[in-house]
N, C-alpha and C. Protein backbone atom coordinates (compact mmCIF):
# COMPACT_ATOMS: atom_id res chain seq x y z
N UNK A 1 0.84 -1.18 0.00
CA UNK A 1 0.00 0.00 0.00
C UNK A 1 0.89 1.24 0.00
N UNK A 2 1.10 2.15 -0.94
CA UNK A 2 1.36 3.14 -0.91
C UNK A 2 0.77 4.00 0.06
N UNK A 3 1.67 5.00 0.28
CA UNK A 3 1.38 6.00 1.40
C UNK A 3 0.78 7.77 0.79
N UNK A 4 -0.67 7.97 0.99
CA UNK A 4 -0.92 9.25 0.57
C UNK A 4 -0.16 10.17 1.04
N UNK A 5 -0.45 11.08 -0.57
CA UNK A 5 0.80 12.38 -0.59
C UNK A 5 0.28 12.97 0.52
N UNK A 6 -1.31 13.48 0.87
CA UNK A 6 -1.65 14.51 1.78
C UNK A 6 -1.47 14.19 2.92
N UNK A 7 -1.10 15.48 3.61
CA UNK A 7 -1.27 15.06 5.10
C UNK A 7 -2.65 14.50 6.24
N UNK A 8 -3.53 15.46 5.36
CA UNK A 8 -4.83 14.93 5.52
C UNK A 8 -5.14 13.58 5.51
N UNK A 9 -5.20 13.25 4.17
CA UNK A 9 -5.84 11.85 4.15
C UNK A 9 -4.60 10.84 4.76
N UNK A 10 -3.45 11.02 4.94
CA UNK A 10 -2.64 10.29 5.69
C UNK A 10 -3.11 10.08 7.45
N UNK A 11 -3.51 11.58 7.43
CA UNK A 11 -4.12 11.59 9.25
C UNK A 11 -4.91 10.81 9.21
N UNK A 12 -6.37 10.96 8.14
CA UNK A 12 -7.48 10.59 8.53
C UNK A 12 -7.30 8.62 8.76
N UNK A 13 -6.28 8.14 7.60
CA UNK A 13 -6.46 7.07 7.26
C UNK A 13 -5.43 6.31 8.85
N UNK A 14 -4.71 7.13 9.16
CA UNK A 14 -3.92 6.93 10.23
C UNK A 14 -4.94 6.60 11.97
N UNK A 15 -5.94 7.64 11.48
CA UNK A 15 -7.01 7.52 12.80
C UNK A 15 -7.46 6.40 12.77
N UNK A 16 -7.79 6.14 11.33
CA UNK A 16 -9.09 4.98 11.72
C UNK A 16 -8.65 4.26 11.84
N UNK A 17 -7.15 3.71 11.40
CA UNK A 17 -6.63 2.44 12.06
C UNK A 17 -6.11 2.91 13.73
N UNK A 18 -5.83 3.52 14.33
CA UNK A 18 -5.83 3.83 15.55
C UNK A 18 -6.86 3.34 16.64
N UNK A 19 -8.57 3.47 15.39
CA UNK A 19 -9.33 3.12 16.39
C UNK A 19 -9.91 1.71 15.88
N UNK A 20 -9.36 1.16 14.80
CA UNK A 20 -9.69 0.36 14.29
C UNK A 20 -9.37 -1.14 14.82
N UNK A 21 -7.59 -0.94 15.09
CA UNK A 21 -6.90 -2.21 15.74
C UNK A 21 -7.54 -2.07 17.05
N UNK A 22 -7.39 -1.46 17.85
CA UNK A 22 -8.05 -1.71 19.18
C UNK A 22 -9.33 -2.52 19.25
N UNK A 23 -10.17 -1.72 18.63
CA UNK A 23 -11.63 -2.09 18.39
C UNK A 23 -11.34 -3.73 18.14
N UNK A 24 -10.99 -4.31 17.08
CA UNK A 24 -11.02 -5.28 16.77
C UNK A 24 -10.03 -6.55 17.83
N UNK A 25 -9.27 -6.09 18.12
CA UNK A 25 -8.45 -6.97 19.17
C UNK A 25 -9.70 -6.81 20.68
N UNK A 26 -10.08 -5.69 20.64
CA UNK A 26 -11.14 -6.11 22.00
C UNK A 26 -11.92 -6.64 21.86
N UNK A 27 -12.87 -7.64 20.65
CA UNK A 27 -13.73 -8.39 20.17
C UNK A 27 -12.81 -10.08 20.57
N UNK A 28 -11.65 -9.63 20.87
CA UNK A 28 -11.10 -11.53 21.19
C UNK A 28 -11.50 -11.73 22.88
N UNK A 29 -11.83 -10.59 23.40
CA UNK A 29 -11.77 -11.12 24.94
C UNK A 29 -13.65 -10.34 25.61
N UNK A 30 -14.36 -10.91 24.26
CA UNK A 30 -15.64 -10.37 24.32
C UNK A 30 -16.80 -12.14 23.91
N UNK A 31 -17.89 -12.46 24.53
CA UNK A 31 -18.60 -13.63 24.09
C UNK A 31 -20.20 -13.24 24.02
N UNK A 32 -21.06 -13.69 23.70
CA UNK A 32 -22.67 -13.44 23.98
C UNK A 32 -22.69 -12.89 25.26
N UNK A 33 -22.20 -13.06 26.65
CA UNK A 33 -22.04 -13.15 27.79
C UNK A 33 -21.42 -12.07 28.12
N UNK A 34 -20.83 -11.13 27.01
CA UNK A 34 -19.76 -9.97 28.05
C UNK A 34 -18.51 -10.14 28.16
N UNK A 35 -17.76 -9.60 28.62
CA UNK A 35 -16.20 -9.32 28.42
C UNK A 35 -15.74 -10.77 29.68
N UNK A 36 -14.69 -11.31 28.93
CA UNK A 36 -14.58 -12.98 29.38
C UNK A 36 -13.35 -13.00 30.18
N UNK A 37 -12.93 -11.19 30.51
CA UNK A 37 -11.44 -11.57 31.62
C UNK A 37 -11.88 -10.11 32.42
N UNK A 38 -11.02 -10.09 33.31
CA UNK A 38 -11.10 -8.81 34.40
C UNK A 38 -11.36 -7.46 33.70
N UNK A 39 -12.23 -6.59 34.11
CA UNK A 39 -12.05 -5.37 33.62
C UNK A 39 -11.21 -4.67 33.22
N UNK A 40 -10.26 -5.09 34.41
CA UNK A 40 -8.71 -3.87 34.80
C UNK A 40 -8.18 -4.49 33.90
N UNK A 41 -7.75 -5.76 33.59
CA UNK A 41 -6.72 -6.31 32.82
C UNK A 41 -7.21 -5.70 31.34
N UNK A 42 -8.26 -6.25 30.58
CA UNK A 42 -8.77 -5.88 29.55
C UNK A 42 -8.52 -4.53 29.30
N UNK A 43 -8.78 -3.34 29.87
CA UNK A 43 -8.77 -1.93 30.44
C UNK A 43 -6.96 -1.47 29.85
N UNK A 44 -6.28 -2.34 30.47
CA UNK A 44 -4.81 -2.34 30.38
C UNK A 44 -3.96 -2.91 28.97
N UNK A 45 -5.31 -3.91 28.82
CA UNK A 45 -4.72 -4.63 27.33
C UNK A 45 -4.79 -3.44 26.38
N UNK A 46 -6.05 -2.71 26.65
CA UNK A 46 -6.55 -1.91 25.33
C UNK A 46 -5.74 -0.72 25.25
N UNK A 47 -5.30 -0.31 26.28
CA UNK A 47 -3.87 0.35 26.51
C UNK A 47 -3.05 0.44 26.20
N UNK A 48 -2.67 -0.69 26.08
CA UNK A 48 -1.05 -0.95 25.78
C UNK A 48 -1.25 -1.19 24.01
N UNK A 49 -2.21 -1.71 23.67
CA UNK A 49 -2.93 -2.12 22.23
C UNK A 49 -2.70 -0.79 21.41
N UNK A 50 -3.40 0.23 21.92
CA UNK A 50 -3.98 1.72 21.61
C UNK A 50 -2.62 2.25 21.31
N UNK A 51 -1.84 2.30 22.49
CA UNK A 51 -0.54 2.94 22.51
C UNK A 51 0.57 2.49 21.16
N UNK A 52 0.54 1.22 21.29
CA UNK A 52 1.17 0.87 20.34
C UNK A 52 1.02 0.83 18.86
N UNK A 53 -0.29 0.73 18.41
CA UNK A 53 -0.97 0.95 17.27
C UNK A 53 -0.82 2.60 17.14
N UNK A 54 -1.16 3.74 18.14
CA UNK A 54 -1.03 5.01 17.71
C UNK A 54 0.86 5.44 17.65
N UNK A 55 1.60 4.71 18.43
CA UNK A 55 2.92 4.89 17.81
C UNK A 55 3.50 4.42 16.35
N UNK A 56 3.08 3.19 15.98
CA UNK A 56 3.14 2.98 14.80
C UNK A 56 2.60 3.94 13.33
N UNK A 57 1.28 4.55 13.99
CA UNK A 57 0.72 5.10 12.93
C UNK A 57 1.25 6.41 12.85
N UNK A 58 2.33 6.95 14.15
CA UNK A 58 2.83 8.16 14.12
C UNK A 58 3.79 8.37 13.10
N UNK A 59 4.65 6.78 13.39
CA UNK A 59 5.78 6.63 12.75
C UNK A 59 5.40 6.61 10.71
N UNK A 60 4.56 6.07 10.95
CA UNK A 60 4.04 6.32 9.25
C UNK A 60 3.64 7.22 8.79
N UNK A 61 3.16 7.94 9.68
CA UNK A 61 2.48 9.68 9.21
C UNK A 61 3.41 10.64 8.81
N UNK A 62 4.75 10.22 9.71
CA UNK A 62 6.00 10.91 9.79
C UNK A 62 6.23 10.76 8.83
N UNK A 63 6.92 9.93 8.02
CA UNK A 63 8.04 9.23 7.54
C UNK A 63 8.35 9.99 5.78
N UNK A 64 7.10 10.85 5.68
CA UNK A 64 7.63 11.24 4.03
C UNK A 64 7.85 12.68 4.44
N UNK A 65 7.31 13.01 5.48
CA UNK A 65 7.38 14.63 6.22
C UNK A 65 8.83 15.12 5.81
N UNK A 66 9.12 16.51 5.60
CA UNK A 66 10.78 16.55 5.24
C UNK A 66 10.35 17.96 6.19
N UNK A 67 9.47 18.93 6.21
CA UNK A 67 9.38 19.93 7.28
C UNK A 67 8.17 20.25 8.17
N UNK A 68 8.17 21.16 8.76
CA UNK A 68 7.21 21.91 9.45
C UNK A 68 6.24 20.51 10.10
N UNK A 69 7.10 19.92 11.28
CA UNK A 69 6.82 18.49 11.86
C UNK A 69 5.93 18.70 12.86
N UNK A 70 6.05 20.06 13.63
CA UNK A 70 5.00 20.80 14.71
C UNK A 70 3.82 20.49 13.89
N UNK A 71 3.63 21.13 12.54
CA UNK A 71 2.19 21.67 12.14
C UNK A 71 1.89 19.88 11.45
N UNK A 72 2.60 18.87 11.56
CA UNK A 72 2.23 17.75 10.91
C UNK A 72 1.96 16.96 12.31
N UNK A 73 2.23 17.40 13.51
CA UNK A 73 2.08 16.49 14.58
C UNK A 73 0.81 17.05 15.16
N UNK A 74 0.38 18.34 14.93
CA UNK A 74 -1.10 19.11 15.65
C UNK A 74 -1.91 18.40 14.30
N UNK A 75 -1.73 18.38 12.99
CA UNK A 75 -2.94 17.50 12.45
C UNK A 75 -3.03 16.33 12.23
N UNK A 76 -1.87 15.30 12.52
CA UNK A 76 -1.98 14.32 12.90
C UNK A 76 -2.79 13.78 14.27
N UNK A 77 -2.67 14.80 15.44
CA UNK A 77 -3.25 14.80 17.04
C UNK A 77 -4.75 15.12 16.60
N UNK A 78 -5.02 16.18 16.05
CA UNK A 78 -6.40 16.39 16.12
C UNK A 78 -7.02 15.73 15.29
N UNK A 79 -6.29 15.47 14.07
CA UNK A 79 -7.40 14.74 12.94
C UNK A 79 -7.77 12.88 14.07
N UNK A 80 -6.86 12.23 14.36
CA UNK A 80 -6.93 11.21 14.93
C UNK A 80 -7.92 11.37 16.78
N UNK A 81 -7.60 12.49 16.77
CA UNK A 81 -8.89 12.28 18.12
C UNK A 81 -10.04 12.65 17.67
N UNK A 82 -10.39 13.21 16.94
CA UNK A 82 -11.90 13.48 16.06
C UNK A 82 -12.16 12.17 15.79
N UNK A 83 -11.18 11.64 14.52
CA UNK A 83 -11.48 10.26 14.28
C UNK A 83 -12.34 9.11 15.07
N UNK A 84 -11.54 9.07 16.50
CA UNK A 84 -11.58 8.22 17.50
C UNK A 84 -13.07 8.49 18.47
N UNK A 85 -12.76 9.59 18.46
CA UNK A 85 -14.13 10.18 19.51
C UNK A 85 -15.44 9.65 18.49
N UNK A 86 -15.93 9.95 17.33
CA UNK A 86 -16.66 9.98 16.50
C UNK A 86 -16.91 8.35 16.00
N UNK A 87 -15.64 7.94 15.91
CA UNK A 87 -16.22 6.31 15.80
C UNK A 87 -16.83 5.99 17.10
N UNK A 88 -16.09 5.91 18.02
CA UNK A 88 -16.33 5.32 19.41
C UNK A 88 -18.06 5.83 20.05
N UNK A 89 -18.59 7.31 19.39
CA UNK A 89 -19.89 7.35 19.89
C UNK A 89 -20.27 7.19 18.76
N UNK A 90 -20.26 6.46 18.01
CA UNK A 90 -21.29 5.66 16.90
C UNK A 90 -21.43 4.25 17.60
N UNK A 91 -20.18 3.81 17.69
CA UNK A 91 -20.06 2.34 18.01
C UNK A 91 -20.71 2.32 19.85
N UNK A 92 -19.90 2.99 20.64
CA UNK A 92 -20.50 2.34 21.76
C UNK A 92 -21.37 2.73 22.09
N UNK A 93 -21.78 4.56 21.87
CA UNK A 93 -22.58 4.85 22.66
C UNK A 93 -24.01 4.68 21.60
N UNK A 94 -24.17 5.00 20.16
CA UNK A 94 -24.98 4.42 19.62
C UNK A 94 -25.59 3.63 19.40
N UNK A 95 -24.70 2.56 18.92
CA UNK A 95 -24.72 1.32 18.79
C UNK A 95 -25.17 0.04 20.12
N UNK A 96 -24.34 0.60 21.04
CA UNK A 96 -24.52 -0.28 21.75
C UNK A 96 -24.82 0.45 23.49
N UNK A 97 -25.36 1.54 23.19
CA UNK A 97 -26.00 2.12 24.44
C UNK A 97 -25.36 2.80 25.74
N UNK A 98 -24.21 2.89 25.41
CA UNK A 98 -23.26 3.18 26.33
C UNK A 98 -23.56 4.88 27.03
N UNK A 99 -23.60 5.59 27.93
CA UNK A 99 -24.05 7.06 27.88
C UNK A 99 -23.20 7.64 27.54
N UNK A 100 -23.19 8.59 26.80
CA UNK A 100 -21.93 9.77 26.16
C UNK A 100 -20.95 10.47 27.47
N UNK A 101 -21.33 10.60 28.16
CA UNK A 101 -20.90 11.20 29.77
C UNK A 101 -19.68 10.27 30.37
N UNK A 102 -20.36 8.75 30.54
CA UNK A 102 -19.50 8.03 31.24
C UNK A 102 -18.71 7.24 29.98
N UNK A 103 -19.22 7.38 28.84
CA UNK A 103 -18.06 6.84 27.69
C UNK A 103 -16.62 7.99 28.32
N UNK A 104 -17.12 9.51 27.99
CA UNK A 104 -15.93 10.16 27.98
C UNK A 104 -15.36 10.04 29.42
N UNK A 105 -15.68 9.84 30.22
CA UNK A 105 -15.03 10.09 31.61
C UNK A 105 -14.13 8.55 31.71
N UNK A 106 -14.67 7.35 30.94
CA UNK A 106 -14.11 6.26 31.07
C UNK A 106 -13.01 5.98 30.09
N UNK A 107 -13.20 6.63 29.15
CA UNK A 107 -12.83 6.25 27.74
C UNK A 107 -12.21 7.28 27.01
N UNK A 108 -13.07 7.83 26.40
CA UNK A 108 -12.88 9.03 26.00
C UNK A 108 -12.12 9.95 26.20
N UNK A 109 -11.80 10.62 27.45
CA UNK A 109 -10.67 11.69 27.75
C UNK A 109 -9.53 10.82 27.47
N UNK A 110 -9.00 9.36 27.20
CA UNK A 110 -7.48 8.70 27.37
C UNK A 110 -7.52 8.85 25.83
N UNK A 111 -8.21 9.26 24.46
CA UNK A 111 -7.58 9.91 23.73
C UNK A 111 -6.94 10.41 23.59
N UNK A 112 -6.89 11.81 24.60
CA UNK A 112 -5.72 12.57 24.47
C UNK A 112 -4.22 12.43 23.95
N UNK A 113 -4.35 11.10 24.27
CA UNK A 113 -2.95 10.87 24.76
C UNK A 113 -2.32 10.66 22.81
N UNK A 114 -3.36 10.51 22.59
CA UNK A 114 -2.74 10.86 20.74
C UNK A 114 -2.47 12.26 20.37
N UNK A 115 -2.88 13.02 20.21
CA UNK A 115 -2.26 14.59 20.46
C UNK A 115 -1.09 14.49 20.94
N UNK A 116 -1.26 14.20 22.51
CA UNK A 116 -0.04 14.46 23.10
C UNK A 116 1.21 13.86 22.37
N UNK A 117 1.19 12.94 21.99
CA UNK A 117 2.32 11.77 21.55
C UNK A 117 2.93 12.31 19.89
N UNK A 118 1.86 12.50 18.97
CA UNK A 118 1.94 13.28 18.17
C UNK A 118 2.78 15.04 18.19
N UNK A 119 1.99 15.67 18.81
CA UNK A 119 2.95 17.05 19.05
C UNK A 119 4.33 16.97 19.08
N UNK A 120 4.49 15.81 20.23
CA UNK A 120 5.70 16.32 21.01
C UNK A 120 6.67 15.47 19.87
N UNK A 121 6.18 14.55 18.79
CA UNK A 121 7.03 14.00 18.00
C UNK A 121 7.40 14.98 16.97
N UNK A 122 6.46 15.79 16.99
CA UNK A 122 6.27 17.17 15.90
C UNK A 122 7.56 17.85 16.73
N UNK A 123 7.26 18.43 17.73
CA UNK A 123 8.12 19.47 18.37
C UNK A 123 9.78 19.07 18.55
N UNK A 124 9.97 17.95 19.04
CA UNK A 124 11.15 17.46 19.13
C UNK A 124 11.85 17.17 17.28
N UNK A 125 11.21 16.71 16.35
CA UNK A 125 11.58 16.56 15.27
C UNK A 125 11.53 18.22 14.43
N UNK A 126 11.26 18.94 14.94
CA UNK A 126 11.56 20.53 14.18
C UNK A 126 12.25 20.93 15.17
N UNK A 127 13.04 20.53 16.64
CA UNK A 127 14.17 20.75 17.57
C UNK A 127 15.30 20.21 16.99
N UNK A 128 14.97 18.94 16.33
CA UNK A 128 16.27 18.24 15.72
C UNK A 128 16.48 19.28 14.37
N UNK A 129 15.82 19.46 13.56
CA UNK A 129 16.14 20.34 12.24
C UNK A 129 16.60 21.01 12.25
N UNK A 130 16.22 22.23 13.78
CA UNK A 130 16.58 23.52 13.86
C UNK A 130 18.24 23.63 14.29
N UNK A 131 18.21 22.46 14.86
CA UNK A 131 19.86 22.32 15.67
C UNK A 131 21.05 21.38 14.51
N UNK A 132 19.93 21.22 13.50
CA UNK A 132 21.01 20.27 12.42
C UNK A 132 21.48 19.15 12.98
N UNK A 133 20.42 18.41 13.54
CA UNK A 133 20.99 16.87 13.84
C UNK A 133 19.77 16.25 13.01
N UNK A 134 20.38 15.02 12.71
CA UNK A 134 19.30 14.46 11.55
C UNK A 134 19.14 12.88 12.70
N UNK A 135 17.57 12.76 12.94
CA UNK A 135 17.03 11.96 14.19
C UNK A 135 16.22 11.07 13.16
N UNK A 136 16.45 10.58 11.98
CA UNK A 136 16.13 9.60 10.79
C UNK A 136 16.35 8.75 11.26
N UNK A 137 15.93 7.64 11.30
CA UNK A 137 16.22 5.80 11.20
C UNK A 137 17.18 5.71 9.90
């Protein structure tokens, strides 16, 4: 699969797998019956799941970028928490009844943490440019 020229459709396509792998890996520890292991653990899986899937997709968003890594890491952060928020109240709270209130207080606000991860890859990678060190693989 080739990688789109825009930054846009690179974000957008970057979100939905963000919320996409999670989603689907939390369907293995789900039966007719409800979630088939501890809350906390599950809670922690999707965590570590999330995290790792949104580092990967950072690293691909990055990778054809040659400048201005700040302004590619704020629309990478925001396009991917729109993404996420917007699937997640189709899917849980639509779909499957969840209240919009305690989605975000449970769920929802640990988005953030894509922004955050994003920016600061932005900010530190236009720190490396500015100082002429090249932080490439």
């Amino acid at each position: 699969m080739s990688i789109p020229k825009s930054q846009y459709s690179r974000a957008v396509l970057a979100g939905i797998v963000t919320w996409l792998v999670p989603f689907l890996v939390s369907l293995l520890f789900y039966n007719q019956n409800g979630l088939t292991i501890d809350v906390f653990l599950f809670k922690s899986i999707m965590i570590v799941v999330g995290a790792i899937t949104g580092a990967l997709m950072i690293v691909w968003y990055f990778r054809p970028e040659t400048e201005n890594y700040l302004r590619a890491g704020i629309i990478f952060g925001a396009t991917a928490l729109v993404i996420n928020w917007v699937l997640d109240l189709v899917v849980l709270c639509g779909m499957l009844g969840e209240d919009p209130l305690s989605w975000f207080a449970g769920v929802g606000v640990r988005y953030f943490v894509i922004p955050v991860m994003s920016i600061t890859v932005g900010y530190v990678a236009d720190g490396a440019v500015r100082n002429g060190t090249d932080s490439s693989p």
